[in-house]
N, C-alpha and C. Protein backbone atom coordinates (compact mmCIF):
# COMPACT_ATOMS: atom_id res chain seq x y z
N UNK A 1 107.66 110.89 105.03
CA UNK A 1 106.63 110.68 104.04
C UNK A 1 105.66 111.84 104.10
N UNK A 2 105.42 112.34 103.06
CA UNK A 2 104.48 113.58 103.11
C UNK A 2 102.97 113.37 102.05
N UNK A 3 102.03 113.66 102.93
CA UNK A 3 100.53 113.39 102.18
C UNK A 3 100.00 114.93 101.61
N UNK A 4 99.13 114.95 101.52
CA UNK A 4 98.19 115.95 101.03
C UNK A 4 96.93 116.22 101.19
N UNK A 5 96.51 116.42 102.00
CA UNK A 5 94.85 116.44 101.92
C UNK A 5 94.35 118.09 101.39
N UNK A 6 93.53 117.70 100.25
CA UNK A 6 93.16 118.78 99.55
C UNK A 6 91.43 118.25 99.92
N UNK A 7 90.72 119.58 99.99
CA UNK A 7 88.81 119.50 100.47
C UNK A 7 88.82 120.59 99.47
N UNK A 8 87.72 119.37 98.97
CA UNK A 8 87.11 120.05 97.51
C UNK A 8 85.96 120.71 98.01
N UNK A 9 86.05 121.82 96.95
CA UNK A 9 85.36 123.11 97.39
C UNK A 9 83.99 122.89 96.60
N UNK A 10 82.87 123.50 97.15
CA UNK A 10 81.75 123.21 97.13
C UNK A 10 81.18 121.94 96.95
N UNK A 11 81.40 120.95 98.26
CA UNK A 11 80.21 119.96 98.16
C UNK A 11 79.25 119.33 99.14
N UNK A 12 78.17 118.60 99.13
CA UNK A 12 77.53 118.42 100.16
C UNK A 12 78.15 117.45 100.99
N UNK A 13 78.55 117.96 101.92
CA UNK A 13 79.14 116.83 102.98
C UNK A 13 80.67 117.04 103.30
N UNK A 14 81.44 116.28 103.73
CA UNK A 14 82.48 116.25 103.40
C UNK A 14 83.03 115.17 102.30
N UNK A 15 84.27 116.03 101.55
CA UNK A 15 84.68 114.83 100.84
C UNK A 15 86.47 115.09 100.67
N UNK A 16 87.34 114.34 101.12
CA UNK A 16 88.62 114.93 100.73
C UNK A 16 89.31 113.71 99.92
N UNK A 17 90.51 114.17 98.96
CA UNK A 17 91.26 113.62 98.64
C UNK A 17 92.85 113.24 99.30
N UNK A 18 93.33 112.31 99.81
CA UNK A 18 94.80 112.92 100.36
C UNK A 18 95.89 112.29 99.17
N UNK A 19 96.42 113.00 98.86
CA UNK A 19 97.47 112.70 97.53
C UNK A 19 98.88 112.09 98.47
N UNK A 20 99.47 111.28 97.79
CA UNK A 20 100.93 111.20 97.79
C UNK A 20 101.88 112.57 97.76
N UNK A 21 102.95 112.45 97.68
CA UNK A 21 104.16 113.68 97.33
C UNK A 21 104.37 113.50 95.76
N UNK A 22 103.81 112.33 95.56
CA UNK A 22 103.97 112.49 93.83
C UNK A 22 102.80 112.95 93.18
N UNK A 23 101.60 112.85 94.20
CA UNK A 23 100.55 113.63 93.41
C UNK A 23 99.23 112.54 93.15
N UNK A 24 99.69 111.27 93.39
CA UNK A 24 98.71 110.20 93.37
C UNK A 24 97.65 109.91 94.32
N UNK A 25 96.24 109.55 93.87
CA UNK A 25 95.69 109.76 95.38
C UNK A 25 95.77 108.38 96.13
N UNK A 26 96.13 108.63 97.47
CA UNK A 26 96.23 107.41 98.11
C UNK A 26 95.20 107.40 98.94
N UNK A 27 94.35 108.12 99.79
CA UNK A 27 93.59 108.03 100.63
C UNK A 27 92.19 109.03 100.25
N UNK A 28 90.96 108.59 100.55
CA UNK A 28 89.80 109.24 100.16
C UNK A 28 88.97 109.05 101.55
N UNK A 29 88.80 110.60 101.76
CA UNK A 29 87.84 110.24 103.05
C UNK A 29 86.48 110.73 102.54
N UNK A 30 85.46 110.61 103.25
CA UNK A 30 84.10 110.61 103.05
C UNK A 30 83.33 111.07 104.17
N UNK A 31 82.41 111.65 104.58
CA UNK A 31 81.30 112.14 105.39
C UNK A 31 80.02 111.56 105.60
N UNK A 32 79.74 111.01 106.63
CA UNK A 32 78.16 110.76 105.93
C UNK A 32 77.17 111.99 106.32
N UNK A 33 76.20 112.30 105.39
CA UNK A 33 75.93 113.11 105.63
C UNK A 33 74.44 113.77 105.98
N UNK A 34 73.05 112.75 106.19
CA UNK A 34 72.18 112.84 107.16
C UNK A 34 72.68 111.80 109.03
N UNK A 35 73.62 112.29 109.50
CA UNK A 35 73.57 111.22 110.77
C UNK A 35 73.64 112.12 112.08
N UNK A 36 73.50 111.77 113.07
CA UNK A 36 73.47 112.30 114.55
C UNK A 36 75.05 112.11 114.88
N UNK A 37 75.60 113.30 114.70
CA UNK A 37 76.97 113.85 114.72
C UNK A 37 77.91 113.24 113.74
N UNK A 38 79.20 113.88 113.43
CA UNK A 38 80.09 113.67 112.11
C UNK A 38 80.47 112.35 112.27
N UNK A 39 80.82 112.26 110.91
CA UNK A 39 81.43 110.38 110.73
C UNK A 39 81.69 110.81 109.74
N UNK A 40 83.44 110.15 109.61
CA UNK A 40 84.23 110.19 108.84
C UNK A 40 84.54 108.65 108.25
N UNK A 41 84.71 108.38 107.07
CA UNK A 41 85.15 107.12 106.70
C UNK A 41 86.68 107.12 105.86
N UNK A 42 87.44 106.39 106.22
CA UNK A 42 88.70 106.61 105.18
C UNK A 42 88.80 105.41 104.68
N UNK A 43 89.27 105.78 103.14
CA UNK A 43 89.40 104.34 102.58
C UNK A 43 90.70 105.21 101.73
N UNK A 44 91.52 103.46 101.58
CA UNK A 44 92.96 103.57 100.72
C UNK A 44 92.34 103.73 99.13
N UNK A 45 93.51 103.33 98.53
CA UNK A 45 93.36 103.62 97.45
C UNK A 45 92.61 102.28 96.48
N UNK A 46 92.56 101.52 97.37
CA UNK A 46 91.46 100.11 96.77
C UNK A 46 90.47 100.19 97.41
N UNK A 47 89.80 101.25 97.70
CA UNK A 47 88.63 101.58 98.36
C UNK A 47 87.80 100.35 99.52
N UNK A 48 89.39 100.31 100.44
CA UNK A 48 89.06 99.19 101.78
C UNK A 48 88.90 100.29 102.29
N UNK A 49 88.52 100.52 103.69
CA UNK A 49 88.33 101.55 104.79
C UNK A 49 88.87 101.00 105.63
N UNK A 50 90.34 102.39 106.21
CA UNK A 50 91.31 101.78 106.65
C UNK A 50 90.67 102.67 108.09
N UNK A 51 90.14 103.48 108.25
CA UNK A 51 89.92 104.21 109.50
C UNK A 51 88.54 104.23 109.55
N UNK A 52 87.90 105.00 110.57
CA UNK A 52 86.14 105.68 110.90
C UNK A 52 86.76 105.92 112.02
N UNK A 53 86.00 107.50 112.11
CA UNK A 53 86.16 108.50 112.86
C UNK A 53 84.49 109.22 113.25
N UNK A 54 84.05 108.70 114.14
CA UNK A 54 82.76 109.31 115.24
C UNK A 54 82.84 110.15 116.03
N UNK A 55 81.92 111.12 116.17
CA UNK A 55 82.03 112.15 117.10
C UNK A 55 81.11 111.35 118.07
N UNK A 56 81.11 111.71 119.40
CA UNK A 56 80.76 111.37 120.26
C UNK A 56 79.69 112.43 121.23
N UNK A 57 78.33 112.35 121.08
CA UNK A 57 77.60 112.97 121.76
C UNK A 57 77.30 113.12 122.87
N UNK A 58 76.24 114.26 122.98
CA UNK A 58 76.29 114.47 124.73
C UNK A 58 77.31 114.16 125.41
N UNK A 59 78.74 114.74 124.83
CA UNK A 59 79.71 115.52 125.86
C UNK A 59 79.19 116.90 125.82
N UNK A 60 80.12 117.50 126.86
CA UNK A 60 80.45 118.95 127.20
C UNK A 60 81.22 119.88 126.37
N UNK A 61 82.30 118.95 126.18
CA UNK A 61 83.51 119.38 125.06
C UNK A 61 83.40 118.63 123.52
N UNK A 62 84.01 118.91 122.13
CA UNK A 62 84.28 117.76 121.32
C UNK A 62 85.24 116.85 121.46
N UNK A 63 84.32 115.53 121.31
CA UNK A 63 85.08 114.07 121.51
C UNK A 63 85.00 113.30 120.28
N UNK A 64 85.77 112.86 120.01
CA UNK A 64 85.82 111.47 118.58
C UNK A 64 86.52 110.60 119.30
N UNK A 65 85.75 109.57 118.43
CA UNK A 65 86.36 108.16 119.03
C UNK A 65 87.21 107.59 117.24
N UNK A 66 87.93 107.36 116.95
CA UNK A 66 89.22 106.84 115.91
C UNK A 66 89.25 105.08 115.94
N UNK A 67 88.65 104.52 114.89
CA UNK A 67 88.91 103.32 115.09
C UNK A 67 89.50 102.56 113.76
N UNK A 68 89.84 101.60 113.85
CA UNK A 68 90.69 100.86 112.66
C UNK A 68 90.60 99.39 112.78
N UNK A 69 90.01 98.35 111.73
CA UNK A 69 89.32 97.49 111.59
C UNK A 69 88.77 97.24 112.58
N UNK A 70 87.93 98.15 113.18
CA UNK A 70 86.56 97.65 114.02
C UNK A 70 86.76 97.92 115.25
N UNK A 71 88.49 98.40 115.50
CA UNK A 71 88.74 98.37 117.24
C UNK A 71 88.55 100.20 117.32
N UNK A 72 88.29 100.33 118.24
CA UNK A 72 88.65 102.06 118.86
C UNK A 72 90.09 101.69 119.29
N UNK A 73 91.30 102.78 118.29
CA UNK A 73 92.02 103.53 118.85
C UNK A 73 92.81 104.38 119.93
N UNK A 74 91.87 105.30 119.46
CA UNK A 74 92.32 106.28 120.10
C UNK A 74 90.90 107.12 120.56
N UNK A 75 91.43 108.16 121.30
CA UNK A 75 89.92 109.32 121.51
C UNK A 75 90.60 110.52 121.45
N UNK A 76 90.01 110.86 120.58
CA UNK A 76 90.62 112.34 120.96
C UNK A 76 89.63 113.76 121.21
N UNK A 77 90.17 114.48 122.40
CA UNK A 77 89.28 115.36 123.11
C UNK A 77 89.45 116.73 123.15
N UNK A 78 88.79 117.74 123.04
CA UNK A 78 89.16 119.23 123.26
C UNK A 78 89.02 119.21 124.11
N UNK A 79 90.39 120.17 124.98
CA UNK A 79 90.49 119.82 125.82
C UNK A 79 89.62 121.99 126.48
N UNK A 80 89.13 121.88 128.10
CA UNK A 80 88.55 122.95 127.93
C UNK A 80 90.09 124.59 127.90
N UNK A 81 89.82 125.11 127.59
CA UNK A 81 90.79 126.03 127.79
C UNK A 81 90.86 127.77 127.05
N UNK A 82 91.43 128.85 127.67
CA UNK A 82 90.80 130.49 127.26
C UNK A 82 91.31 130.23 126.17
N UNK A 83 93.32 130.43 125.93
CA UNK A 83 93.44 131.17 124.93
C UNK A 83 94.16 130.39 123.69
N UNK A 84 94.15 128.91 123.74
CA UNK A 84 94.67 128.31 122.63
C UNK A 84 93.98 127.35 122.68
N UNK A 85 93.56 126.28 121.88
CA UNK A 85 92.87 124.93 121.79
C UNK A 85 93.67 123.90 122.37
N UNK A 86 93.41 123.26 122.79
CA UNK A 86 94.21 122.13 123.49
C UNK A 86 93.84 120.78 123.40
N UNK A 87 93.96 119.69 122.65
CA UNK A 87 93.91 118.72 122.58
C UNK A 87 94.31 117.20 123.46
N UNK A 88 93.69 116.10 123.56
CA UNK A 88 94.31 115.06 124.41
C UNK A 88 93.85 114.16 123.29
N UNK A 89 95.10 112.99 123.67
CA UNK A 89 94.74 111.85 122.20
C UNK A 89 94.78 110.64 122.90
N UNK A 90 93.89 110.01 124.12
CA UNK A 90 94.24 109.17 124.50
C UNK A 90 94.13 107.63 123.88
N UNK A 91 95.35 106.72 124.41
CA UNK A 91 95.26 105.62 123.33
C UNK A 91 96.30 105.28 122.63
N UNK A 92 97.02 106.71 122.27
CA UNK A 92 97.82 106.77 121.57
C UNK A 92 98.99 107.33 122.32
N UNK A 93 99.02 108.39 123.07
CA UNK A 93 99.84 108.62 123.82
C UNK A 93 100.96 109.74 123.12
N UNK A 94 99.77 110.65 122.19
CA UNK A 94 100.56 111.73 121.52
C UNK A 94 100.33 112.84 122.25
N UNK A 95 100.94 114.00 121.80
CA UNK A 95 100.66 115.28 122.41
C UNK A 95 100.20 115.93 121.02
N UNK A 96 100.31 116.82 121.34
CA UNK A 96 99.70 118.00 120.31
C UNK A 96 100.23 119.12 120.90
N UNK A 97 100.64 120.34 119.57
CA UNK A 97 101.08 121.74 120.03
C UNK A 97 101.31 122.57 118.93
N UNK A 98 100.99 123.30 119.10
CA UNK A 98 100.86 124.53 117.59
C UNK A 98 99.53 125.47 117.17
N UNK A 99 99.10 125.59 116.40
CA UNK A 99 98.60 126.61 116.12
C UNK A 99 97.39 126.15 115.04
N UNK A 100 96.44 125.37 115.61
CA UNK A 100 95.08 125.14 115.10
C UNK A 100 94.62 125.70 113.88
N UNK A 101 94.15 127.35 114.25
CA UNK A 101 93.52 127.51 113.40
C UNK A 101 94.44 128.00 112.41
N UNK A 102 95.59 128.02 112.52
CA UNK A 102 96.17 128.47 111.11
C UNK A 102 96.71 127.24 110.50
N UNK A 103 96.56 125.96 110.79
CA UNK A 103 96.84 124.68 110.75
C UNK A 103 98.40 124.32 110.40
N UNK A 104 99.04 124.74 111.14
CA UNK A 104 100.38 124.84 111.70
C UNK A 104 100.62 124.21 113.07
N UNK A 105 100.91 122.81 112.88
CA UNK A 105 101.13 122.18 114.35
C UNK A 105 101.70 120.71 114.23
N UNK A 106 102.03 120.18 115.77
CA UNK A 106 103.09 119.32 115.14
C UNK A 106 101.93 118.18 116.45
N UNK A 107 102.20 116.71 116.18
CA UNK A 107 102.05 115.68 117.51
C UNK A 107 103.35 114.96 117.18
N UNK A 108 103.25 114.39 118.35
CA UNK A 108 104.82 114.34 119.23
C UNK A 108 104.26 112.77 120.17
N UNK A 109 105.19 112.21 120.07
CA UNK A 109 104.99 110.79 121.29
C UNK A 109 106.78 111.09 122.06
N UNK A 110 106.41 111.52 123.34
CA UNK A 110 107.95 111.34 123.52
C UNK A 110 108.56 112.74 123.45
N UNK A 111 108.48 113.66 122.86
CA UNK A 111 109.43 114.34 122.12
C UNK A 111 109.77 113.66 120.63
N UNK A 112 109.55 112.40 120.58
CA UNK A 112 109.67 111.94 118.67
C UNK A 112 108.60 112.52 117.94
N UNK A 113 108.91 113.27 117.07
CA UNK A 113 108.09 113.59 116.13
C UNK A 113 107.14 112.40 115.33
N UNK A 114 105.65 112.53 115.05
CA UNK A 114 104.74 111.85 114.18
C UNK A 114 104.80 112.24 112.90
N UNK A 115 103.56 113.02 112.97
CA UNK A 115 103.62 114.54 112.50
C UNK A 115 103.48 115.53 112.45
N UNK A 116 104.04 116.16 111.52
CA UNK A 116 103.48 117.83 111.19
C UNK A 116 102.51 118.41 110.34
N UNK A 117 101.65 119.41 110.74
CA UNK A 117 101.25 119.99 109.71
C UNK A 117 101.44 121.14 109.03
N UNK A 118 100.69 121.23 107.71
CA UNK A 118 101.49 122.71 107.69
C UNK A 118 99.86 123.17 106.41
N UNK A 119 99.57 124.23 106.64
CA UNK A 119 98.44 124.95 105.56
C UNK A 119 98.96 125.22 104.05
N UNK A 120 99.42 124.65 103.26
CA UNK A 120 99.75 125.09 101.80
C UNK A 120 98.86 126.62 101.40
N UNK A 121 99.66 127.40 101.15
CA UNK A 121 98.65 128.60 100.66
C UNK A 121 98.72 128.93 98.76
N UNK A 122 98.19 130.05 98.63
CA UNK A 122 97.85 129.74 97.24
C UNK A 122 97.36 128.43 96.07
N UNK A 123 96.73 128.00 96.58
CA UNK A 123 95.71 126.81 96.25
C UNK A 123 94.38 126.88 96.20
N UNK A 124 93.27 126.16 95.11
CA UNK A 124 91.87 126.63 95.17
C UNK A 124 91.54 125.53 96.18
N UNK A 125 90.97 126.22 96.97
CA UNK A 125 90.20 125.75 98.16
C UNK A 125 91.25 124.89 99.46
N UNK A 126 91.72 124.82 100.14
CA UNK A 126 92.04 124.28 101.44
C UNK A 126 92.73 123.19 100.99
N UNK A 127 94.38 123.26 101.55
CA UNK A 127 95.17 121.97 101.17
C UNK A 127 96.19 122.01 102.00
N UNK A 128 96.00 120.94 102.82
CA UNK A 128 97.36 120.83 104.25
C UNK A 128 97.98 119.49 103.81
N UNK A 129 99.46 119.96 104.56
CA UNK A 129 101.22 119.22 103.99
C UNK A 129 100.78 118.35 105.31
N UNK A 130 100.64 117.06 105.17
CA UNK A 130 101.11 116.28 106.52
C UNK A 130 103.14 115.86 106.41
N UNK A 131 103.38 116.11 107.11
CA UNK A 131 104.69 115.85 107.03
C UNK A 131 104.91 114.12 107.88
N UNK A 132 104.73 112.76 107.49
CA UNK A 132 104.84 111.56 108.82
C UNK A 132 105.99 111.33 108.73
N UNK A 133 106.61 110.96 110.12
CA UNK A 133 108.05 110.53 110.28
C UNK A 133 108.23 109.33 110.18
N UNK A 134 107.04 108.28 110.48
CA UNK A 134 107.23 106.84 110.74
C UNK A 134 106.13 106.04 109.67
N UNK A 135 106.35 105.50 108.37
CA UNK A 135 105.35 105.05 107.29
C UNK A 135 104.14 104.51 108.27
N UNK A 136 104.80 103.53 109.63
CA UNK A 136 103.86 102.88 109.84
C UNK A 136 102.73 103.47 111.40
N UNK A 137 102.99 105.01 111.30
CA UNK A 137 102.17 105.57 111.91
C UNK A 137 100.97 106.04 111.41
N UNK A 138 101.31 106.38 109.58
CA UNK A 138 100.48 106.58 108.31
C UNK A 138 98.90 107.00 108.65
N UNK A 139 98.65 105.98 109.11
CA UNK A 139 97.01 106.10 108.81
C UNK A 139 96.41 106.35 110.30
N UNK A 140 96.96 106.05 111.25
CA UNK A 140 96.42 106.59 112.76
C UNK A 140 96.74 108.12 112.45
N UNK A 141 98.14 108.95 111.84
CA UNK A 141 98.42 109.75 111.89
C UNK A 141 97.23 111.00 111.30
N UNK A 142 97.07 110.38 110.14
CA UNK A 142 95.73 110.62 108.89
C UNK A 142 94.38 110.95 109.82
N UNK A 143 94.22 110.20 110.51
CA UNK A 143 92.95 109.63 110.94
C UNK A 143 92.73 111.07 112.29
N UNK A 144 93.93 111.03 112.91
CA UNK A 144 93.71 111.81 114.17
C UNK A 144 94.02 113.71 113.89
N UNK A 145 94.69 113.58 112.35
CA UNK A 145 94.70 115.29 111.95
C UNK A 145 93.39 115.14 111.28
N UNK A 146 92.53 114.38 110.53
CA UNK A 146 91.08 114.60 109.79
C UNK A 146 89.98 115.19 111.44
N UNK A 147 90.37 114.42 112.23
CA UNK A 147 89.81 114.21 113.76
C UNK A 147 89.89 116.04 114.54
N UNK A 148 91.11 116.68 114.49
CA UNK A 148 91.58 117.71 114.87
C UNK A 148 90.71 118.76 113.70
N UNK A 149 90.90 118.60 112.53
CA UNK A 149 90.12 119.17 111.63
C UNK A 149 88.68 119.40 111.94
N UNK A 150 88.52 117.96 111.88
CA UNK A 150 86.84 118.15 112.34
C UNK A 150 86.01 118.88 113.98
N UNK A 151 87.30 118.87 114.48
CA UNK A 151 86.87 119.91 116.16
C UNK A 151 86.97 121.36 115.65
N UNK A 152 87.74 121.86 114.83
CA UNK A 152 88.12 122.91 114.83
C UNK A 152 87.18 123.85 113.79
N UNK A 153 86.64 123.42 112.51
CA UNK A 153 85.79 123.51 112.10
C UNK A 153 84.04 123.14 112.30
N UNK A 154 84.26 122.76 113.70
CA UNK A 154 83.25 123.13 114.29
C UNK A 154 83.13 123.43 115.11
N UNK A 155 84.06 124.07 115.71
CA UNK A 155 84.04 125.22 116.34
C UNK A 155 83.86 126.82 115.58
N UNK A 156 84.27 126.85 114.57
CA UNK A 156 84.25 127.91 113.62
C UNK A 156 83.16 128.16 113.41
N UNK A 157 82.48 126.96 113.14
CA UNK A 157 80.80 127.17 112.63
C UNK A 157 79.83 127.45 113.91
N UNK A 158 80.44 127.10 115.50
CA UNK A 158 79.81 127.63 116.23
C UNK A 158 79.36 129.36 116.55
């Protein structure tokens, strides 16, 4: 199953769309955007909110906590390290490996593939291919690349 998340260019906050492979939007995430660190909200396409995604303050490193109707998930952590970013997803019991900032990378449970990502180029403004292997990994899957996104772009802005 393959999504789309396209981030619309110039707005206050965050705001993304994630499309289907046919082009329909199925998932809308949201930002809030006066709060004491990022928060992400995802809602389907009947505007329930299937995820929230918190950053977690006063760490050392970036931490989010991933939750879904009300429970925490997962956490996922940068992990410290020189020359590549390194991620831990505990909770979930994925790995992570690839290539961050060019948003080329895959998570893995096992050696089984989740998903992949991949950077679509020639497009106005920023649009990554989730590639999911399992429908019903869908929205943890969603939840923990918006999560990876949000470490990495703020790190950029550091």
């Amino acid at each position: 199953m393959k999504l789309y998340i396209k981030e619309k260019v110039f707005t206050w906050g965050d705001k993304f769309t994630v499309l289907s492979a046919s082009g329909e939007p199925r998932y809308f995430v949201e930002g809030e955007v006066f709060t004491w660190g990022k928060k992400l909200h995802v809602y389907d396409a009947y505007e329930r909110e299937v995820a929230f995604i918190k950053q977690e303050l006063f760490t050392w490193l970036p931490e989010y906590a991933v939750f879904t109707d009300g429970r925490e998930i997962a956490r996922v952590r940068k992990e410290f390290s020189f020359f590549r970013p390194r991620y831990t997803i505990d909770g979930l019991n994925w790995q992570v490996e690839g290539s961050f900032w060019e948003h080329e990378y895959r998570i893995t449970k096992n050696g089984r593939p989740i998903v992949s990502i991949e950077k679509e180029w020639m497009t106005w403004g920023d649009c990554y291919e989730l590639n999911i292997a399992d429908p019903g990994d869908e929205i943890m899957a969603l939840a923990v690349v918006l999560t990876i996104d949000c470490v990495a772009e703020q790190q950029s802005n550091n």
